[in-house]
Protein backbone atom coordinates (compact mmCIF):
# COMPACT_ATOMS: atom_id res chain seq x y z
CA UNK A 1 170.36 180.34 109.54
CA UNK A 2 167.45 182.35 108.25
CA UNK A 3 165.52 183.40 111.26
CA UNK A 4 161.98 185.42 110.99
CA UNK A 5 160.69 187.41 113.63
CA UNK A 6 156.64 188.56 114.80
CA UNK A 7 155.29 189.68 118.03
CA UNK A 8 152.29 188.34 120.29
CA UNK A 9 149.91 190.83 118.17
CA UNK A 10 151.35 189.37 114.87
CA UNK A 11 150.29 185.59 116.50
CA UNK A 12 146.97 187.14 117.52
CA UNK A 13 146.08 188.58 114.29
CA UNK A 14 147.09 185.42 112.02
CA UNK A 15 144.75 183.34 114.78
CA UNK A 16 142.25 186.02 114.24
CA UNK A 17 141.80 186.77 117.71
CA UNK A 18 139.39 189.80 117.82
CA UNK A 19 140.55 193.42 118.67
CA UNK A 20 144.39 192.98 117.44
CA UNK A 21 143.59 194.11 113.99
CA UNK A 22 142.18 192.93 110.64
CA UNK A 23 141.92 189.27 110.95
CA UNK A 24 143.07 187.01 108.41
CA UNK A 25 140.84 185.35 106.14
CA UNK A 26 141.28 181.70 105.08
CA UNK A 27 141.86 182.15 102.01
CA UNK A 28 144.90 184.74 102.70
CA UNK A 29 146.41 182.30 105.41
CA UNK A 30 145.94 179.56 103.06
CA UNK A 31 147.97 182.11 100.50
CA UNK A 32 150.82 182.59 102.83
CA UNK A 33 150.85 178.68 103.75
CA UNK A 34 151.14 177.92 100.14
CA UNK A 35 153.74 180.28 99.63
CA UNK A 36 156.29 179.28 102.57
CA UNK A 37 155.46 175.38 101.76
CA UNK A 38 157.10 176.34 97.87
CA UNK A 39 159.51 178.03 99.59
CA UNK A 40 160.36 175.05 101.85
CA UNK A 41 160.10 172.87 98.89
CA UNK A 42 162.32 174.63 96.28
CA UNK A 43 165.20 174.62 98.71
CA UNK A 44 164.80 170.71 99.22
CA UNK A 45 164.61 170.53 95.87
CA UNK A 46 167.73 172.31 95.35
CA UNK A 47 169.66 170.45 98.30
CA UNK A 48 170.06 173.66 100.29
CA UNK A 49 167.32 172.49 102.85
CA UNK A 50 168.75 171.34 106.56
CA UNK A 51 166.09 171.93 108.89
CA UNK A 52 163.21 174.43 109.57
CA UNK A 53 161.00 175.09 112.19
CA UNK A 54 158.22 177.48 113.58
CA UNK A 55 158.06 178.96 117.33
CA UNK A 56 155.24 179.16 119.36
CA UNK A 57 153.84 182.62 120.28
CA UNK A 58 155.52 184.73 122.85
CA UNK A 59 152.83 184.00 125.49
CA UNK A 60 154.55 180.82 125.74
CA UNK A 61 157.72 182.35 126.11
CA UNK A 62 159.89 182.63 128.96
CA UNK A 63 162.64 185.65 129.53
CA UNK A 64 165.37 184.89 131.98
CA UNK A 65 167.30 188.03 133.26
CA UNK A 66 169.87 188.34 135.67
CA UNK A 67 169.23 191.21 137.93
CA UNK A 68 171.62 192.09 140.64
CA UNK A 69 173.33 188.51 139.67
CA UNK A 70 169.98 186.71 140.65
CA UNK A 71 168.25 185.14 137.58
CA UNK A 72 164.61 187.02 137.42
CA UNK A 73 161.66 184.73 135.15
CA UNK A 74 159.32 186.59 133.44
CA UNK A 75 156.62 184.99 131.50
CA UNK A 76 155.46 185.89 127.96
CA UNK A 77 153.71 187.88 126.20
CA UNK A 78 155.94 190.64 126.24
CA UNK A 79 155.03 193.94 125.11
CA UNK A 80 153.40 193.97 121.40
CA UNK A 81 155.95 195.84 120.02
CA UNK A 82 158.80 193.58 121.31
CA UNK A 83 159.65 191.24 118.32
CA UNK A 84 160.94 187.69 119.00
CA UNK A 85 162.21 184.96 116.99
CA UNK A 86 159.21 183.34 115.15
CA UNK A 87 160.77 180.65 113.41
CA UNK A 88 164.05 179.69 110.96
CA UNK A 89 165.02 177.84 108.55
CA UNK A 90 168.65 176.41 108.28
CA UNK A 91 170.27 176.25 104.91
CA UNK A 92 173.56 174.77 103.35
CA UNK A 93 173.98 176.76 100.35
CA UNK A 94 177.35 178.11 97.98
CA UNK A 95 177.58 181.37 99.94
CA UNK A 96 176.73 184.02 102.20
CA UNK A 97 175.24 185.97 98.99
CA UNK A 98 173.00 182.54 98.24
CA UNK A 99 171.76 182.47 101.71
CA UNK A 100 170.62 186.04 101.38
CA UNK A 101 168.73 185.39 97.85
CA UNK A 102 167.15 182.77 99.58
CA UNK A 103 165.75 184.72 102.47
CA UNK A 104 165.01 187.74 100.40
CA UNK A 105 162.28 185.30 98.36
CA UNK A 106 160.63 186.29 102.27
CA UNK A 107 159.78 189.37 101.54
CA UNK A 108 156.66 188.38 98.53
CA UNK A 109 155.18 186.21 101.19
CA UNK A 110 151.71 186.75 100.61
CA UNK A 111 149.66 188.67 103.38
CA UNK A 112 146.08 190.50 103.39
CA UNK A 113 146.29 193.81 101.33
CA UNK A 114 144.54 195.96 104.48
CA UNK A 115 146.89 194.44 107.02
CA UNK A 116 149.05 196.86 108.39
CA UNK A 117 152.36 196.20 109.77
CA UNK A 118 153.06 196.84 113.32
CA UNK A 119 157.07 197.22 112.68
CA UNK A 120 158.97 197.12 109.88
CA UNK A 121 159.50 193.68 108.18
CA UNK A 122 163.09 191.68 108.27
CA UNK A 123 164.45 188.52 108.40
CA UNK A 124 167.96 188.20 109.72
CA UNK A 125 170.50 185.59 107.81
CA UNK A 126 173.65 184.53 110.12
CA UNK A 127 176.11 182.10 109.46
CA UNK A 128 175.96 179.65 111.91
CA UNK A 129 179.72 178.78 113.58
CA UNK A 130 181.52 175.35 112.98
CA UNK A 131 184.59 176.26 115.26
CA UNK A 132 185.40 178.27 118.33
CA UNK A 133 187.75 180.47 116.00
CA UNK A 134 184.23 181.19 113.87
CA UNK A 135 183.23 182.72 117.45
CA UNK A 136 186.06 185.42 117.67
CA UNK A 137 185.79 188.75 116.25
């Protein structure tokens, strides 16, 4: 599982909500559409493809803590700097060292040359566990 991660501010800027930074134009979303749809494609293409999908933004988010053993609900957004799983994409590749080329094609997604990150940039690829034993340390 490749899985991408943003924050509410990196929602709010690609929506071009004023006063969270330089909004993106449509031509540069339509750049970084184009881009993930190839992406998406090649690795149909290639067979690796199982399944993909994007999150909504944190404000619809929900954060269930236990706190003193009672469960405490807080609703999103959570602070801007608090990144939260955005979206994945699922693959069925050769090998670990595949999956990682394939998220690694991530980091050329195209974005607006004056947009400034708010934390540093990473996707995280895990294998995802077909047994209990695949659990265990």
């Amino acid at each position: 599982m490749i899985m991408l991660y943003g924050s509410q501010r990196d929602y709010d800027v690609l929506a071009g909500r004023p006063g969270h930074g330089p909004a993106w134009s449509a031509e540069d979303a339509a750049a970084m559409h184009a881009f993930m749809t190839e992406w998406n494609d090649d690795l149909v293409k290639s067979g690796e493809f199982v399944d993909a999908q994007g999150l909504t933004a944190p404000v619809h988010a929900r954060r269930i803590r236990l706190r003193e053993g009672v469960p405490v609900v807080t609703d999103g957004p959570y602070a801007e700097s608090e990144e939260v799983l955005a979206g994945y994409t699922i693959v069925e590749c050769d090998s670990f060292d595949r999956a990682t080329q394939i998220a690694a094609r991530l980091a050329h997604t195209p974005h607006p040359e004056d947009a400034a990150l708010t934390h540093e940039w990473y996707v995280d690829v895990r294998p995802i566990a077909e047994s209990q034993a695949e659990l265990e340390l």
